[in-house]
PDB file of N, CA and C in Angstrom:
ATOM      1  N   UNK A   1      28.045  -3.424  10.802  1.00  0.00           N
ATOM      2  CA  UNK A   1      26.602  -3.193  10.708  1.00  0.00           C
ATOM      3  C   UNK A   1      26.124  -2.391  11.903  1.00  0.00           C
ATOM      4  N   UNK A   2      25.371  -1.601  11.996  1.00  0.00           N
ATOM      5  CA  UNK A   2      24.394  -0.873  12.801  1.00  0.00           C
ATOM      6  C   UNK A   2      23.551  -1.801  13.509  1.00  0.00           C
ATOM      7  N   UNK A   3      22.979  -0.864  14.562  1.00  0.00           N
ATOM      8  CA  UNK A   3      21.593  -1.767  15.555  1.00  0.00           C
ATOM      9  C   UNK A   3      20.831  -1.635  14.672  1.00  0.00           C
ATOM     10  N   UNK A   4      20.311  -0.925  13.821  1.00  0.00           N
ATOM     11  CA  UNK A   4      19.105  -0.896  13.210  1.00  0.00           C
ATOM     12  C   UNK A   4      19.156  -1.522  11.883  1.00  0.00           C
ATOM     13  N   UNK A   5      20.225  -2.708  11.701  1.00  0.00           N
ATOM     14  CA  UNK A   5      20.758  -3.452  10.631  1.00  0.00           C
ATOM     15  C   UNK A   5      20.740  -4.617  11.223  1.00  0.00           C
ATOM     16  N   UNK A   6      19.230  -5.165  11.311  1.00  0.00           N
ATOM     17  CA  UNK A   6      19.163  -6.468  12.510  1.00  0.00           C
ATOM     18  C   UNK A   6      19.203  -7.694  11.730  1.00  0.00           C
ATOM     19  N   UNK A   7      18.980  -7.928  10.559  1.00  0.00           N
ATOM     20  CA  UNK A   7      18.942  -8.792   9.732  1.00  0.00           C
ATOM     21  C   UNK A   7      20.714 -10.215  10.180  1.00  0.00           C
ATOM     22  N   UNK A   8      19.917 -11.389  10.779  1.00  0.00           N
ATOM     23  CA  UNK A   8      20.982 -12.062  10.900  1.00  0.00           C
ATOM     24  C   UNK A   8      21.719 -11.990  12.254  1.00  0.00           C
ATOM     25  N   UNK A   9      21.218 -10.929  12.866  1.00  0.00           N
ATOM     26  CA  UNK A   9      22.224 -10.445  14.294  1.00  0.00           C
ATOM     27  C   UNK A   9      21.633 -11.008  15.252  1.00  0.00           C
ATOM     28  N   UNK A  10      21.939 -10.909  16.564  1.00  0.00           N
ATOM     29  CA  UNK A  10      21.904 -11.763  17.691  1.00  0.00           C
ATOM     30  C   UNK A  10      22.078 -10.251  19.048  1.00  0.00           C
ATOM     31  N   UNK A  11      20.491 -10.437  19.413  1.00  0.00           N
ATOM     32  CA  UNK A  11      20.493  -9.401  20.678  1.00  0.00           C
ATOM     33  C   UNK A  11      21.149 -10.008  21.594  1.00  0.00           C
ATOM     34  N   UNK A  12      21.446  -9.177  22.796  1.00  0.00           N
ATOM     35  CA  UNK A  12      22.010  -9.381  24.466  1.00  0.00           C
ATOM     36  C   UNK A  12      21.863 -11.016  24.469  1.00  0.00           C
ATOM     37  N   UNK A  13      20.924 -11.513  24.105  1.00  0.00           N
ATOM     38  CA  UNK A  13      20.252 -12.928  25.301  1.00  0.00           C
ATOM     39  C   UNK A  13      20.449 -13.927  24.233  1.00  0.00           C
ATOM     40  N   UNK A  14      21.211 -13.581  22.808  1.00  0.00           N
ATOM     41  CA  UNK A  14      21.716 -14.753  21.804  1.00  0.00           C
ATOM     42  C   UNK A  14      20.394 -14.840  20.845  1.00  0.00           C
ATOM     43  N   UNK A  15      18.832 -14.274  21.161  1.00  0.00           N
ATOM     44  CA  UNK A  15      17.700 -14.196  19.820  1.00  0.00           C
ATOM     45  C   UNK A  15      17.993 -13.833  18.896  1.00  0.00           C
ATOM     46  N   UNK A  16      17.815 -14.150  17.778  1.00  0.00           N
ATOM     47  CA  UNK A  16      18.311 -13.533  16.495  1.00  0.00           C
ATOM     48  C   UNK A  16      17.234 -12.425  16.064  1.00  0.00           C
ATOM     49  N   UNK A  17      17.488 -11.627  15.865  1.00  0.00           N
ATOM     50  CA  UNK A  17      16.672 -10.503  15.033  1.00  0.00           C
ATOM     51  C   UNK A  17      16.300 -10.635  14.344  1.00  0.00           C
ATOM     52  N   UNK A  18      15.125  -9.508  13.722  1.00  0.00           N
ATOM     53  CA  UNK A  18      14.633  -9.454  12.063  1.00  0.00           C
ATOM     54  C   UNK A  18      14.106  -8.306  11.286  1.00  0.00           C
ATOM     55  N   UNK A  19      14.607  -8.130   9.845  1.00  0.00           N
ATOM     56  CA  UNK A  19      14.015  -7.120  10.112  1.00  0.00           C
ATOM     57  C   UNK A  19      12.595  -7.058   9.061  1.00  0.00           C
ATOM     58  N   UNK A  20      11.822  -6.309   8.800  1.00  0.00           N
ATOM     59  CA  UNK A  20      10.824  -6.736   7.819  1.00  0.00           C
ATOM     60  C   UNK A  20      11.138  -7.443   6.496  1.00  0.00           C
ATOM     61  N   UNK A  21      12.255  -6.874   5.994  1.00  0.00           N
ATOM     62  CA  UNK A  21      12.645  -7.547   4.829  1.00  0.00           C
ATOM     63  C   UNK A  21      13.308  -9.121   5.034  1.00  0.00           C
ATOM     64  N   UNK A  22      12.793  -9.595   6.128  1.00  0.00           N
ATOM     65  CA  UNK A  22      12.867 -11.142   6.402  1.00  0.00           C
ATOM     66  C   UNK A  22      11.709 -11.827   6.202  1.00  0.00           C
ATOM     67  N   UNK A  23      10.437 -10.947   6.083  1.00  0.00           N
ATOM     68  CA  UNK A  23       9.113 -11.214   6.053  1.00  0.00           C
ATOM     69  C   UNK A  23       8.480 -11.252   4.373  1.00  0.00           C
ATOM     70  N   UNK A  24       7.181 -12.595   4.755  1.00  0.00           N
ATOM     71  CA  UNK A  24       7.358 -12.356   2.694  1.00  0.00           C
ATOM     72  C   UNK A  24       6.870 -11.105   3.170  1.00  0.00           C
ATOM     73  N   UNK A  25       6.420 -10.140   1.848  1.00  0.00           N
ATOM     74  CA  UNK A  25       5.815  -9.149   1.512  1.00  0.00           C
ATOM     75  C   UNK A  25       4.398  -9.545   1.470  1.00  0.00           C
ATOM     76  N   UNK A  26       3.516 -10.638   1.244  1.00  0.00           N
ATOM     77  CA  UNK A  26       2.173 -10.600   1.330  1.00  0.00           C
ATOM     78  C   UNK A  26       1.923 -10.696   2.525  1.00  0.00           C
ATOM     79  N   UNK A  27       2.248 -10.859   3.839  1.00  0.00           N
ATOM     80  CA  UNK A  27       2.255 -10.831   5.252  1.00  0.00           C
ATOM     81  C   UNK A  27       0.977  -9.885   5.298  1.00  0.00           C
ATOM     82  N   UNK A  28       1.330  -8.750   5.132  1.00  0.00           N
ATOM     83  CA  UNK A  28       0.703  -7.520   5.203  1.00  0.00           C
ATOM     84  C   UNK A  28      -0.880  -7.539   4.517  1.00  0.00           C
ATOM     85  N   UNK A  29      -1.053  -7.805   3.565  1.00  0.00           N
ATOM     86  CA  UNK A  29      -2.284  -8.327   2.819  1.00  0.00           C
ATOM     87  C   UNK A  29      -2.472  -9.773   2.267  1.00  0.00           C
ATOM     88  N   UNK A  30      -2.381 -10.748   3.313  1.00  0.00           N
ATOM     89  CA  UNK A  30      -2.179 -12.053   2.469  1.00  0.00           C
ATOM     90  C   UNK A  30      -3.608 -12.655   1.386  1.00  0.00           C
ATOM     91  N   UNK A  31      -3.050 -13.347   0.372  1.00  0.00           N
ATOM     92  CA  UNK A  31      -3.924 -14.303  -0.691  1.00  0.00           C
ATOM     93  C   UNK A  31      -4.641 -14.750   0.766  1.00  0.00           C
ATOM     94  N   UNK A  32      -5.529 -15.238   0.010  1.00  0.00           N
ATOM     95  CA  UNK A  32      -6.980 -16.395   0.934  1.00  0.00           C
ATOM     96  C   UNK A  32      -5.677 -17.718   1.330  1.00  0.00           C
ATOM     97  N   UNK A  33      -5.095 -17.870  -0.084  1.00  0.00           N
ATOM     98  CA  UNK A  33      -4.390 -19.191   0.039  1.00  0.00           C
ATOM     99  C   UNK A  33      -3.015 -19.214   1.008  1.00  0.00           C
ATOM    100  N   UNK A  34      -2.781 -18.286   1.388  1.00  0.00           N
ATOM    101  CA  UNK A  34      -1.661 -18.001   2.226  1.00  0.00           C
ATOM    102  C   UNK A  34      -1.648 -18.745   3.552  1.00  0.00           C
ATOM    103  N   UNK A  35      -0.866 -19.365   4.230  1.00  0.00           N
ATOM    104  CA  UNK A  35      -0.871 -19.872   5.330  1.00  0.00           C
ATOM    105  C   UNK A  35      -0.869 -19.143   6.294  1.00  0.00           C
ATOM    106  N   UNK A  36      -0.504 -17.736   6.199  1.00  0.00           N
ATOM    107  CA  UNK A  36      -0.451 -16.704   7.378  1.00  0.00           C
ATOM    108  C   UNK A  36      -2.257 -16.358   7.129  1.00  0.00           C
ATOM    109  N   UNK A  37      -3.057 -16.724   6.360  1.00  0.00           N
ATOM    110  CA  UNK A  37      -4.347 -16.002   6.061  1.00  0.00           C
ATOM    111  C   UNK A  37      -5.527 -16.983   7.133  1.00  0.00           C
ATOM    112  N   UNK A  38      -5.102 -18.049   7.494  1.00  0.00           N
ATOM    113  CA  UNK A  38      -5.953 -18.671   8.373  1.00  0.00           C
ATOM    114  C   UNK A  38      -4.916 -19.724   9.547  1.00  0.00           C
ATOM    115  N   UNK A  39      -4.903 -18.651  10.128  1.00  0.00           N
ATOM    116  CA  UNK A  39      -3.602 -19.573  11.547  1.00  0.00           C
ATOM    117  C   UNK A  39      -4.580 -20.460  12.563  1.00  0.00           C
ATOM    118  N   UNK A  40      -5.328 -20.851  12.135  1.00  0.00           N
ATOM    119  CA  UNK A  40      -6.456 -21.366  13.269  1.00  0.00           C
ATOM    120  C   UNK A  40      -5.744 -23.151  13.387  1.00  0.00           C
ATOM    121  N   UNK A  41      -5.699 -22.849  12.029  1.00  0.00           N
ATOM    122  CA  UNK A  41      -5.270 -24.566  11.441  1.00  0.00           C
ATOM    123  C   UNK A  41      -3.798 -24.699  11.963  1.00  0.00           C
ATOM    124  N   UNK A  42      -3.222 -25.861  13.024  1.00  0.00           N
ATOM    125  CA  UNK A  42      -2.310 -26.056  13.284  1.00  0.00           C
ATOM    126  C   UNK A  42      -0.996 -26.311  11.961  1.00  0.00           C
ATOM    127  N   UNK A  43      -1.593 -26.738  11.411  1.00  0.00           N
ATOM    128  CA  UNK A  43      -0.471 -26.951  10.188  1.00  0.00           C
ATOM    129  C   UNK A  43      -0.157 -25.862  10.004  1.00  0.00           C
ATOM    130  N   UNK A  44      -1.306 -24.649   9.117  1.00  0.00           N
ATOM    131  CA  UNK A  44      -1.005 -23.222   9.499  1.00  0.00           C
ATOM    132  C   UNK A  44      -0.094 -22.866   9.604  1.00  0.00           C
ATOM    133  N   UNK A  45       0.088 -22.775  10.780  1.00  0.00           N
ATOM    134  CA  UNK A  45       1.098 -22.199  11.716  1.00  0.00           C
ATOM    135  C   UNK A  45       2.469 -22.477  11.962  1.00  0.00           C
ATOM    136  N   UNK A  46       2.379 -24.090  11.614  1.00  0.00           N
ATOM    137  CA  UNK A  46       4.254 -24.391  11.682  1.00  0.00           C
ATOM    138  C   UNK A  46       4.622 -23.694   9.914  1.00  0.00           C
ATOM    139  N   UNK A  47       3.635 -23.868   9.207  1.00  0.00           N
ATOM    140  CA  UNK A  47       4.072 -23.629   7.740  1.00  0.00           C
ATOM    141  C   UNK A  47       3.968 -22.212   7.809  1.00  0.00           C
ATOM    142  N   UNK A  48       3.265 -21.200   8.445  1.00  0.00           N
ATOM    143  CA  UNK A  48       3.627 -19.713   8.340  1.00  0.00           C
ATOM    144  C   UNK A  48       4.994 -19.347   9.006  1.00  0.00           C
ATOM    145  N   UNK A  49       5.146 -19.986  10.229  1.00  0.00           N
ATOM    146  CA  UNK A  49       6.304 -19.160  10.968  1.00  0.00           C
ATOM    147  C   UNK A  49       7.727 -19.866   9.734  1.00  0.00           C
ATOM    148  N   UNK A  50       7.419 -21.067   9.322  1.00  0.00           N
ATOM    149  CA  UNK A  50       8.699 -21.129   8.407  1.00  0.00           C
ATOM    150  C   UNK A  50       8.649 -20.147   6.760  1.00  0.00           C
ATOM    151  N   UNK A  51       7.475 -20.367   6.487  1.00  0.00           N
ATOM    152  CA  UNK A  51       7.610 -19.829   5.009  1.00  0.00           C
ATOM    153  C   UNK A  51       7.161 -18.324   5.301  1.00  0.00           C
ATOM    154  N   UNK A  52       6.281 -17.520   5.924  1.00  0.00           N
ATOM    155  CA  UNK A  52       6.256 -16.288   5.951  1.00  0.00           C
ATOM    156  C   UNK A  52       7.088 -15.911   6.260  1.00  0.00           C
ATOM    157  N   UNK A  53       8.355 -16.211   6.826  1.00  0.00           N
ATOM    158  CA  UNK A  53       9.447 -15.910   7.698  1.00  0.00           C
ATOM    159  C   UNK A  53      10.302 -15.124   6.412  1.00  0.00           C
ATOM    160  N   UNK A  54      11.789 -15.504   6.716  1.00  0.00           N
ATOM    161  CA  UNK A  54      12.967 -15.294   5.394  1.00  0.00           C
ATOM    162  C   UNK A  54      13.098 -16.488   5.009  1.00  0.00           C
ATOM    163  N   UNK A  55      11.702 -17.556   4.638  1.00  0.00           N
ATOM    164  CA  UNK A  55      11.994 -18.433   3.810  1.00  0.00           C
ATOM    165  C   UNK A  55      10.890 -18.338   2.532  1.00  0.00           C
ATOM    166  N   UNK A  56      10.142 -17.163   2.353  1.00  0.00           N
ATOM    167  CA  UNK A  56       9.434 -17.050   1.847  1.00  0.00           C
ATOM    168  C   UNK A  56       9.284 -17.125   0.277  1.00  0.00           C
ATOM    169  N   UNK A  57      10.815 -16.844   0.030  1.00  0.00           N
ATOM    170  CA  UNK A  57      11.021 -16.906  -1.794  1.00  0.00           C
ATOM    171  C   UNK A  57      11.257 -18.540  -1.902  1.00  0.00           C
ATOM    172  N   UNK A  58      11.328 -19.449  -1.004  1.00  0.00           N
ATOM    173  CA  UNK A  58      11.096 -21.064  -0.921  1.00  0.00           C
ATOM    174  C   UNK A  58       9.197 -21.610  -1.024  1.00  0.00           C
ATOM    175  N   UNK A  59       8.490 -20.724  -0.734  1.00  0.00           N
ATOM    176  CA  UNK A  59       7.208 -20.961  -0.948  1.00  0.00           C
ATOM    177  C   UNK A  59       6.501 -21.219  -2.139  1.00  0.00           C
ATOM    178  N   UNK A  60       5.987 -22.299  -2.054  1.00  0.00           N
ATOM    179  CA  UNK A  60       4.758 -22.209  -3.712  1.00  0.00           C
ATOM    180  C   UNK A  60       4.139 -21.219  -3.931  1.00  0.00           C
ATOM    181  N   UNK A  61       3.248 -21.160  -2.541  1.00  0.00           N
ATOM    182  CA  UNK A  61       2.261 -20.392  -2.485  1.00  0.00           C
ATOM    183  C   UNK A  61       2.999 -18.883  -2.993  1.00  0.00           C
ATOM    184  N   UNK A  62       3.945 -18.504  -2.341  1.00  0.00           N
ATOM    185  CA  UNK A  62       4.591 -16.921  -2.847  1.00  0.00           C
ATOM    186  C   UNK A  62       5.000 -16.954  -4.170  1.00  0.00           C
ATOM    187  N   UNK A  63       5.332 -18.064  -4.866  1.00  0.00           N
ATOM    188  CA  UNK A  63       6.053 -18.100  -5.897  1.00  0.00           C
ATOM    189  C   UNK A  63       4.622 -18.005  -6.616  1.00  0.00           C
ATOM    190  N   UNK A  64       3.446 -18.692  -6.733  1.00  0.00           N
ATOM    191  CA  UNK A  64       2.482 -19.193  -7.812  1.00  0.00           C
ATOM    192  C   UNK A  64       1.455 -17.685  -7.628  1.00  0.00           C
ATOM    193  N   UNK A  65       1.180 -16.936  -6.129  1.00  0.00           N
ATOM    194  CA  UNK A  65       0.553 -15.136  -6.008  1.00  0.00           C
ATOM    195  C   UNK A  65       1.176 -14.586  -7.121  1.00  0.00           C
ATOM    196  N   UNK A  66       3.238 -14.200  -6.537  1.00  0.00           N
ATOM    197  CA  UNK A  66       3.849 -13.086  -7.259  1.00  0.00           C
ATOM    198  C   UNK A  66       3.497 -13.267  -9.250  1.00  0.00           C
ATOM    199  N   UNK A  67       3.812 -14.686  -9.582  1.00  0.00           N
ATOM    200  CA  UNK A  67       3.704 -14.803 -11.006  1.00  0.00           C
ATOM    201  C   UNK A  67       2.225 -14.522 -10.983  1.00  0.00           C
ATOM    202  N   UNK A  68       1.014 -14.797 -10.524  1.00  0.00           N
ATOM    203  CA  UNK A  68      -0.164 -14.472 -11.190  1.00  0.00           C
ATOM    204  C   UNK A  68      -0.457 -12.788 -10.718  1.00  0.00           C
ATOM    205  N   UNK A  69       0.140 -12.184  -9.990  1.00  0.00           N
ATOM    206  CA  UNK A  69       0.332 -11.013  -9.617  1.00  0.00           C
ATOM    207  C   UNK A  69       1.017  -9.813 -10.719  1.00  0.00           C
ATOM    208  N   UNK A  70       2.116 -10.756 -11.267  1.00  0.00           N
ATOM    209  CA  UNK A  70       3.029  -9.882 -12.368  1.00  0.00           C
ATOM    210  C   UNK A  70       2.292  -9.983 -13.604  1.00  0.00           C
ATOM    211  N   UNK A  71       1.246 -11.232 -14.226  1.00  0.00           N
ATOM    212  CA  UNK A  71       0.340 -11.009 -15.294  1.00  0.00           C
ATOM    213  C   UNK A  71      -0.805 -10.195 -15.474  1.00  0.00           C
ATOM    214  N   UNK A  72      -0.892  -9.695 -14.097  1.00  0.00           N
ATOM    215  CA  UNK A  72      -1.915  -8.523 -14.248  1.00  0.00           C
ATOM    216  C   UNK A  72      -1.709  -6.937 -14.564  1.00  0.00           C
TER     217      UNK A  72
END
């Protein structure tokens, strides 16, 4: 793999990398209902950094957007 093939890899100091495609895709424009859409709320926030992360196809919330997303 390449440097610019960060997905999974581990810089100098042992951090693991990422690359956008670790991120859901609504990141960028999130639903109201999205946990990345109001980080004020401590819960929020442990539930964005896990599910906005590359755990995002594990989310309700991503799963219940994309299907009402694909009926339109």
């Amino acid at each position: 793999m390449g440097h610019d093939e960060t997905t999974d890899q581990k810089d100098g100091k042992g951090q693991r990398n990422f690359s956008l495609e670790d991120l859901c895709p609504f990141t960028e424009d999130p639903h109201e209902a999205c946990y990345c859409y109001d980080m004020t709320k401590r819960q929020n926030i442990s539930l964005a950094m896990y599910y906005c992360g590359k755990n995002f196809k594990e989310c309700k919330l991503y799963k219940k957007i994309l299907k009402e997303r694909n009926r339109i």
